[in-house]
Protein backbone atom coordinates (compact mmCIF):
# COMPACT_ATOMS: atom_id res chain seq x y z
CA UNK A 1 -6.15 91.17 106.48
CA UNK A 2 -8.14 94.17 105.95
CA UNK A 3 -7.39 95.15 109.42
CA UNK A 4 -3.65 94.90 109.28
CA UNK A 5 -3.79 96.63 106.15
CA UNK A 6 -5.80 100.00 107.87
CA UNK A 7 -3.21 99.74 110.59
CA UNK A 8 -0.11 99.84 108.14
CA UNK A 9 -1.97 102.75 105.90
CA UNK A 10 -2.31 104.55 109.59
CA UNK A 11 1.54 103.94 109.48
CA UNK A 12 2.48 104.84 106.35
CA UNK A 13 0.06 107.92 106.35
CA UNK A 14 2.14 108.80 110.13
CA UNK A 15 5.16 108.66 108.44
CA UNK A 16 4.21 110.62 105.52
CA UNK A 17 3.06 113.34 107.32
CA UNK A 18 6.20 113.32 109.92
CA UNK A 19 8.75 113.81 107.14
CA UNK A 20 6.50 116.05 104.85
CA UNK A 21 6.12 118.36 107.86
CA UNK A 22 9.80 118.67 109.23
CA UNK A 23 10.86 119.15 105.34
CA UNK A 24 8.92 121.96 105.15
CA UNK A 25 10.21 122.98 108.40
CA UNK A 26 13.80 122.66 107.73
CA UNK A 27 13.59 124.20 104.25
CA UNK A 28 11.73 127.24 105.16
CA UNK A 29 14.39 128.24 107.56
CA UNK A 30 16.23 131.15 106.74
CA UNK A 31 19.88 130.39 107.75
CA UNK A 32 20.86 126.79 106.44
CA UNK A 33 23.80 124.93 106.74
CA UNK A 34 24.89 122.54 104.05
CA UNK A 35 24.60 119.54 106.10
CA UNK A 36 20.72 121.12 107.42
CA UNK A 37 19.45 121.81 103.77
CA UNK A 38 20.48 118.18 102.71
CA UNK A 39 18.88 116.88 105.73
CA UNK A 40 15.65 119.11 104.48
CA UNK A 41 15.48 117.54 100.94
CA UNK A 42 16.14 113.74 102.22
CA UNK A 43 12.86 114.41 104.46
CA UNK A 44 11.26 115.57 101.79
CA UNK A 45 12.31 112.39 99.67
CA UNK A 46 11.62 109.91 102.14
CA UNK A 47 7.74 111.73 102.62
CA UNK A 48 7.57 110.95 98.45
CA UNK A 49 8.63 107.30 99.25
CA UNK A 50 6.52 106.54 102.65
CA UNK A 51 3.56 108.40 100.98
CA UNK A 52 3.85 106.30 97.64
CA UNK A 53 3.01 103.22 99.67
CA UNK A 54 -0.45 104.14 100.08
CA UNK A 55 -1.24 102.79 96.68
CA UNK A 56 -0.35 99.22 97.61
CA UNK A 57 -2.34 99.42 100.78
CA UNK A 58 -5.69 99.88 99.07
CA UNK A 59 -8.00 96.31 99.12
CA UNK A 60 -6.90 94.39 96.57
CA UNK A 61 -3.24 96.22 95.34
CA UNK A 62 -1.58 94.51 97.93
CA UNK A 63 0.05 91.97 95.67
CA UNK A 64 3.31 90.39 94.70
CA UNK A 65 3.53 92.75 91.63
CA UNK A 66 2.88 95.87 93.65
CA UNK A 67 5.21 94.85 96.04
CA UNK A 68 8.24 93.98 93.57
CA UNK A 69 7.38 97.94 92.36
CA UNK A 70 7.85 99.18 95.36
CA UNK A 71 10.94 97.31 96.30
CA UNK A 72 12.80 98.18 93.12
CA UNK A 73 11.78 102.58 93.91
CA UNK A 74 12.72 101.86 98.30
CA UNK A 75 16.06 100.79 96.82
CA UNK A 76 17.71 104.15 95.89
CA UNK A 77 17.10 105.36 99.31
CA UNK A 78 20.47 103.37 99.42
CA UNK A 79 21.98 106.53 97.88
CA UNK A 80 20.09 109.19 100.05
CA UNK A 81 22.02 107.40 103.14
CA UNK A 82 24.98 107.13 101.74
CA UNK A 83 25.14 110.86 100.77
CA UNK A 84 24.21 111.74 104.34
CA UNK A 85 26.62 109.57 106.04
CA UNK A 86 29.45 110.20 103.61
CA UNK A 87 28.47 114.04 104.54
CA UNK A 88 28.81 113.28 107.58
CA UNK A 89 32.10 111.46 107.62
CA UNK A 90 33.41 113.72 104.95
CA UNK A 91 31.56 117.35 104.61
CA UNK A 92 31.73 118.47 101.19
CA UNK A 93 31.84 114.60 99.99
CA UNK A 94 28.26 115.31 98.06
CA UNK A 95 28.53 116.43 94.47
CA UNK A 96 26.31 116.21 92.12
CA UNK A 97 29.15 114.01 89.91
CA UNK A 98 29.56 111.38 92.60
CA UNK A 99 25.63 111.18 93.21
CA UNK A 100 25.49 110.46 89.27
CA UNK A 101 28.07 108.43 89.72
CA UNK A 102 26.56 106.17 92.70
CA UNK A 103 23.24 106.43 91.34
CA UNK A 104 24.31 104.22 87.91
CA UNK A 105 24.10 100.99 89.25
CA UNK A 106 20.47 101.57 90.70
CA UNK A 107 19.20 103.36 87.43
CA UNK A 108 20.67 100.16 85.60
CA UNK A 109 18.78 98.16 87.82
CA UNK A 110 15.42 100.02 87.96
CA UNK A 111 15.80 100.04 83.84
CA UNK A 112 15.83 96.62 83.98
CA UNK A 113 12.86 96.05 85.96
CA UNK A 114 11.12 97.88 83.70
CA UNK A 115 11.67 96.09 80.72
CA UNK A 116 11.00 92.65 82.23
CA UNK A 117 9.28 93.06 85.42
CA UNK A 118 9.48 89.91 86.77
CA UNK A 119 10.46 88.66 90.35
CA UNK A 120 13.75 87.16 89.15
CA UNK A 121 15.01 91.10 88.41
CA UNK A 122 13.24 91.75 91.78
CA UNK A 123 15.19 89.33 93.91
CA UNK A 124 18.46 89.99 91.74
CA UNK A 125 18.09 93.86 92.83
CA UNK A 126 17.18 92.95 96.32
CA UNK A 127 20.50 91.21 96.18
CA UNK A 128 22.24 94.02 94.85
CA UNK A 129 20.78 96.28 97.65
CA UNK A 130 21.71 94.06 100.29
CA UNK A 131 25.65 94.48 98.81
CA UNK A 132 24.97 98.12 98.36
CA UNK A 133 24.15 98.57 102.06
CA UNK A 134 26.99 96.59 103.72
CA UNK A 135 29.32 98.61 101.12
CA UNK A 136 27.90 102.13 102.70
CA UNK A 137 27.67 100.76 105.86
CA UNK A 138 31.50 99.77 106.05
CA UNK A 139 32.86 102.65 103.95
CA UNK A 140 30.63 104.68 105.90
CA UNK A 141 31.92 103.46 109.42
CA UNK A 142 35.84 103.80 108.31
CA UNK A 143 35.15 107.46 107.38
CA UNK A 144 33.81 107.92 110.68
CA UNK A 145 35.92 106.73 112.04
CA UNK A 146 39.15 108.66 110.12
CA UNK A 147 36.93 111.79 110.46
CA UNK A 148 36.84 111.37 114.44
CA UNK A 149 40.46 110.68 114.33
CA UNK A 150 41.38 114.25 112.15
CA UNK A 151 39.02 115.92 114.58
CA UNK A 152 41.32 114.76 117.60
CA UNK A 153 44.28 115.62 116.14
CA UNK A 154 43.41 118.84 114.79
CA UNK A 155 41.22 120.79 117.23
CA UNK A 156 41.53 121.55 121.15
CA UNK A 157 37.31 121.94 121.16
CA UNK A 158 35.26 119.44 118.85
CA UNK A 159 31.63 121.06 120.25
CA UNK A 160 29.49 120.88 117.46
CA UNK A 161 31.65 119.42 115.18
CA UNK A 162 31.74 115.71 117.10
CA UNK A 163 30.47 113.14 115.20
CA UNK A 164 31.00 110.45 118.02
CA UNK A 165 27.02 110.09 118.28
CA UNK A 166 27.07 108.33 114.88
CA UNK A 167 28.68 105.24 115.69
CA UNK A 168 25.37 104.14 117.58
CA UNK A 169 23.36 105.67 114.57
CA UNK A 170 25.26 103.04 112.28
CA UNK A 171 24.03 100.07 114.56
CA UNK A 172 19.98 101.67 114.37
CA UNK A 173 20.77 101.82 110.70
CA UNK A 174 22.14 98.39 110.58
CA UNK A 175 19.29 97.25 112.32
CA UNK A 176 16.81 99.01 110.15
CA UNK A 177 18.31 97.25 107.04
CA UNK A 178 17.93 94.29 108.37
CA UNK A 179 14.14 94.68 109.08
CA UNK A 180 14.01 96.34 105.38
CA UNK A 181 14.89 93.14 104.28
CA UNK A 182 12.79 91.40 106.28
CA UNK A 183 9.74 93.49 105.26
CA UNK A 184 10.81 92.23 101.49
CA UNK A 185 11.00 88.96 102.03
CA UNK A 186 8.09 88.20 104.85
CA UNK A 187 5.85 91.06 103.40
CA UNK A 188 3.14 91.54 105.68
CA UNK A 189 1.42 94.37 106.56
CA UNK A 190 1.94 95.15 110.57
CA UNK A 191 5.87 94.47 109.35
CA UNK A 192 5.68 96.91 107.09
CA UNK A 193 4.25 98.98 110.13
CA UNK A 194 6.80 98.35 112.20
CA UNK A 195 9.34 99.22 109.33
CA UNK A 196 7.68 103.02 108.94
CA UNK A 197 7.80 103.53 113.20
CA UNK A 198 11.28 102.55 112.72
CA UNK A 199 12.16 104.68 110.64
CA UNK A 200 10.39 107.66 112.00
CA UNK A 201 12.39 107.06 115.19
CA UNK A 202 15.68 106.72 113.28
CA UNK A 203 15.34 109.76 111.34
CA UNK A 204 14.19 111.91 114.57
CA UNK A 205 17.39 110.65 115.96
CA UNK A 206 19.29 112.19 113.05
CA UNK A 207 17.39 115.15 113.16
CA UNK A 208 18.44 115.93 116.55
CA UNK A 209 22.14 115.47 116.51
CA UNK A 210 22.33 116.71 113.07
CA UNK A 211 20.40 119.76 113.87
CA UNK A 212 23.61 121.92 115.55
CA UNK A 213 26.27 120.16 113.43
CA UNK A 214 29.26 122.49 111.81
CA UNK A 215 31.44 121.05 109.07
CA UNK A 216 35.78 120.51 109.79
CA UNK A 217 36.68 120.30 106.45
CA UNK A 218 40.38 118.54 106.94
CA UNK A 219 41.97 121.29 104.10
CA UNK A 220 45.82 120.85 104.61
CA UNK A 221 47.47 124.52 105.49
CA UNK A 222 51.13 123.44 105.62
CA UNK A 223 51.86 120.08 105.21
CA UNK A 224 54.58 118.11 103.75
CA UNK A 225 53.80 117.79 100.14
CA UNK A 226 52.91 114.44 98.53
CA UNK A 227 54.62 111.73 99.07
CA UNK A 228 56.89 113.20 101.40
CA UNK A 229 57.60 110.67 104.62
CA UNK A 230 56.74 111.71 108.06
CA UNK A 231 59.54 112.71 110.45
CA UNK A 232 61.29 110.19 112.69
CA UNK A 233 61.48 110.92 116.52
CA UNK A 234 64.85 112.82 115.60
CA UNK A 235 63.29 115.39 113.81
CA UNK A 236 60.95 116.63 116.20
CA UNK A 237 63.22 120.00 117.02
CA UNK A 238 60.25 121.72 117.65
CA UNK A 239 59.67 119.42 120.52
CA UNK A 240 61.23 121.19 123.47
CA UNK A 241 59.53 124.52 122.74
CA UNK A 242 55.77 122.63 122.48
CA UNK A 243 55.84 122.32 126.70
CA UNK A 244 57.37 125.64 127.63
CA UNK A 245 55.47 128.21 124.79
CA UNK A 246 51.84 126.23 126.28
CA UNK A 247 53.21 126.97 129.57
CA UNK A 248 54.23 130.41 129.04
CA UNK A 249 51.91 132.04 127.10
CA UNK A 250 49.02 129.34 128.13
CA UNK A 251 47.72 128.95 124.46
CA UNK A 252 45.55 125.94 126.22
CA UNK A 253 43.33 128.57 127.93
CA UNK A 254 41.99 129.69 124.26
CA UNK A 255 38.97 127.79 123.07
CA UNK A 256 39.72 127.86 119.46
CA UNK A 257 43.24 126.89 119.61
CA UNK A 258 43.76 124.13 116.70
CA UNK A 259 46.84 122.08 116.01
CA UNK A 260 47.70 124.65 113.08
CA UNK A 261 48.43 127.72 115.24
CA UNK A 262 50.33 125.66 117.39
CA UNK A 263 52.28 124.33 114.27
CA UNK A 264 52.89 128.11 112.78
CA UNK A 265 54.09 128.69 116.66
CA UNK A 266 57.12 126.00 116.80
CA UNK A 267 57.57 126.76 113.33
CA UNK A 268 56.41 122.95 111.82
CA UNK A 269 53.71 121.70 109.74
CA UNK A 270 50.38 119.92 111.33
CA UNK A 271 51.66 116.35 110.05
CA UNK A 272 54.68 116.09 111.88
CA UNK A 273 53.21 118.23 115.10
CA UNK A 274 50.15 115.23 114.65
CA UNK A 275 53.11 112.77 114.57
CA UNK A 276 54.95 114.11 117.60
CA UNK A 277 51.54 114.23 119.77
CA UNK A 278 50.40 110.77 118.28
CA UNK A 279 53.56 108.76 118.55
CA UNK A 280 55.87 110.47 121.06
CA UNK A 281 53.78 111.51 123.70
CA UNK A 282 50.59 108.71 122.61
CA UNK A 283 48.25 110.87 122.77
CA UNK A 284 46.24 113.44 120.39
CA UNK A 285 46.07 117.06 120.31
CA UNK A 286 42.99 117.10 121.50
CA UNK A 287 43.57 115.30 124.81
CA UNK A 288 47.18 116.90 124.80
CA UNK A 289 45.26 120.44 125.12
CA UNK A 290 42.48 119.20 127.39
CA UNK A 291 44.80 117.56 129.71
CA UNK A 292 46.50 121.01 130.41
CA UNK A 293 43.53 123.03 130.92
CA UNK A 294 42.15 120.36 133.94
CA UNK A 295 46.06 119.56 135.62
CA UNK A 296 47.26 123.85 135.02
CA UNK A 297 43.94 125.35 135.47
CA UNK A 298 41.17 123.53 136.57
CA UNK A 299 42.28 121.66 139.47
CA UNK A 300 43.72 124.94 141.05
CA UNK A 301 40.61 126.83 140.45
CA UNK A 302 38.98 124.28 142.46
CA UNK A 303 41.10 123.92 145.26
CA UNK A 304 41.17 128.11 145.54
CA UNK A 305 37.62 128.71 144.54
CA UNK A 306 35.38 126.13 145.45
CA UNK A 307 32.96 128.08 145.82
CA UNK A 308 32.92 128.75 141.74
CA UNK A 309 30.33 126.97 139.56
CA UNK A 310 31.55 124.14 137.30
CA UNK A 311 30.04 126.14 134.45
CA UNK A 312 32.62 129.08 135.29
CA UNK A 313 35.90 126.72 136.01
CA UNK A 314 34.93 125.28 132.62
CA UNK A 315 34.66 128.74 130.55
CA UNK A 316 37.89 129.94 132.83
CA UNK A 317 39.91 126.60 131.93
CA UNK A 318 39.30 126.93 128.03
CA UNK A 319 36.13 124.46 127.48
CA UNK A 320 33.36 125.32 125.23
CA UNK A 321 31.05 123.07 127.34
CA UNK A 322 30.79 121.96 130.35
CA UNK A 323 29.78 118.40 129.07
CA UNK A 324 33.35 118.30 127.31
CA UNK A 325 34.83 119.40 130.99
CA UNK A 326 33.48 116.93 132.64
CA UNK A 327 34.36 114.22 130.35
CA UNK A 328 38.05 115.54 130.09
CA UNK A 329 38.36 115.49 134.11
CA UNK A 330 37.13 112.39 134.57
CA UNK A 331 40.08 111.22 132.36
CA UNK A 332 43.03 113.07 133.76
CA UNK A 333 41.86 112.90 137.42
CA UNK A 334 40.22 109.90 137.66
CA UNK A 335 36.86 110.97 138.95
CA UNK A 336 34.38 113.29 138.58
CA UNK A 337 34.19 117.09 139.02
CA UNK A 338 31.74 116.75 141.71
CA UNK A 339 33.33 114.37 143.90
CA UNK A 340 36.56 116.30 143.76
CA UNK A 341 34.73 119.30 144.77
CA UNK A 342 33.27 117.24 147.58
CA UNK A 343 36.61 115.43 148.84
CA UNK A 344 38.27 118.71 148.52
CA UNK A 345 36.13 120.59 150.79
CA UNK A 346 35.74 117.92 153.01
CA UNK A 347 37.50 118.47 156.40
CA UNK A 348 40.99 117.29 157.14
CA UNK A 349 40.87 114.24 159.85
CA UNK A 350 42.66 115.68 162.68
């Protein structure tokens, strides 16, 4: 046992120093974002938690008590995920009201465990976690997946404001959970190692894609106020001028075009231009946009200039990336960029 228990204070120690050392990192930088600074202090809080376990991995601590202790202080790092992947989902979501607000049942519980610290308030708030994780997990996922949805509808580029990454991030978390639990229930020492490489692997994944990651906020400009319904397919008047002012003045060409310059354009609000993309022509602004820059621009500048870079048709066609240009031709033309370039240049059979 001793053995196991030097291999999960190697762990522990490992994680410790990984989060203690990016915190510092992250908060010493000069230029933060929001969502950058909040990743900074949940490092920092998860080095606290990781490097608190050291105490129960000394001979002799590691015992039922100990372990109950710990269990009940792991829980609120319920709340720390929640308030990143409500962020996430919803930047600006993270107040210090609704953190007070979420953090009431946990303090309740923690109280509790202090008066009468006895396993029966343990497994009660491992219960209680459990429901608290499936709660942010779900509530999580449907902001996501709204979020993705406004993005789509509201902005011709989403580079570096894409949160499309974080629907595998929700099955790693989902998996993590379940090995949290596991490590509570089972608790043995190389699980509990296995639970801190975990989550040194989860959190470097959120490091990464966070690390570049702008904030949309969906702030209405000129919609219909509340309550008011959406228009019907007869009210779209605005509809005929959508094809020829894109045509004519090729607003798809600019990489910052968003659904509500278009809107002020035809003279409509985002809502019912959303609408009219959405359910008349089924599909969203986003791929609306896109879908002109490859058919009016990029597939000509191919067949005339195949001699240009895909780098250059992508910066010439409107695209912020040439990641997002590939993606986008492979769904209007049905194949890649590459292998058009190929077939095109390929020789007519005579």
């Amino acid at each position: 046992m001793n053995s196991m228990l030097n291999i999960a204070a190697f762990c522990s120690g490992t994680a410790t120093a990984y989060f203690a050392i990016n915190a510092c990192n992250i908060i010493a930088r000069k230029e933060h974002t929001r969502l950058r600074l909040m990743l900074g202090f949940i490092f920092a809080y998860w080095a606290v938690m990781t490097g608190k376990d050291l105490v129960s991995l000394f001979p002799g601590a590691y015992t039922g008590p100990m372990l109950d202790a710990i269990q009940v202080a792991d829980g609120w790092g319920v709340i720390v995920l929640a308030c990143l992947l409500f962020e996430l989902s919803s930047p600006g979501w993270v107040t210090l009201r609704r953190v007070a607000l979420l953090s009431l049942p946990f303090a309740a519980f923690t109280a509790a465990y202090i008066v009468r610290p006895t396993p029966f308030v343990a497994m009660a708030y491992l219960l209680f976690l459990i429901a608290a994780g499936a709660w942010v997990l779900r509530t999580g996922y449907k902001r996501m997946l709204a979020y993705k949805q406004f993005l789509r509808d509201n902005y011709s580029n989403i580079d570096g404001i894409d949160i499309a990454w974080l629907k595998n991030v929700y099955f790693a978390i989902y998996l993590c959970m379940l090995f949290w639990i596991i490590t509570a229930v089972v608790r043995h020492p190389i699980i509990d190692s296995l639970s801190y490489v975990s989550s040194i692997v989860l959190w470097q994944a959120m490091l990464h894609f966070c690390a570049g990651m702008k904030a949309a906020r969906p702030v209405p400009a000129n919609d219909p106020a509340p309550g008011q319904p959406a228009a019907d397919a007869k009210d779209y008047t605005f509809a005929s001028a959508i094809d020829e002012l894109m045509e004519r003045e090729r607003l798809y060409l600019d990489p910052k075009l968003t659904l509500g310059q278009l809107a002020e354009r035809v003279g409509t609000n985002r809502t019912y231009l959303s609408n009219y993309f959405n359910g008349t022509k089924g599909m969203a602004f986003y791929d609306y946009v896109n879908s002109l820059r490859i058919t009016n621009m990029s597939l000509p500048l191919m067949d005339s200039h195949p001699e240009y870079s895909l780098e250059r048709v992508a910066e010439l066609s409107g695209f912020n990336s040439v990641s997002t240009f590939r993606r986008a031709f492979a769904k209007v033309a049905d194949t890649t960029p590459g292998r058009y370039l190929a077939r095109a240049s390929k020789p007519a059979d005579r």
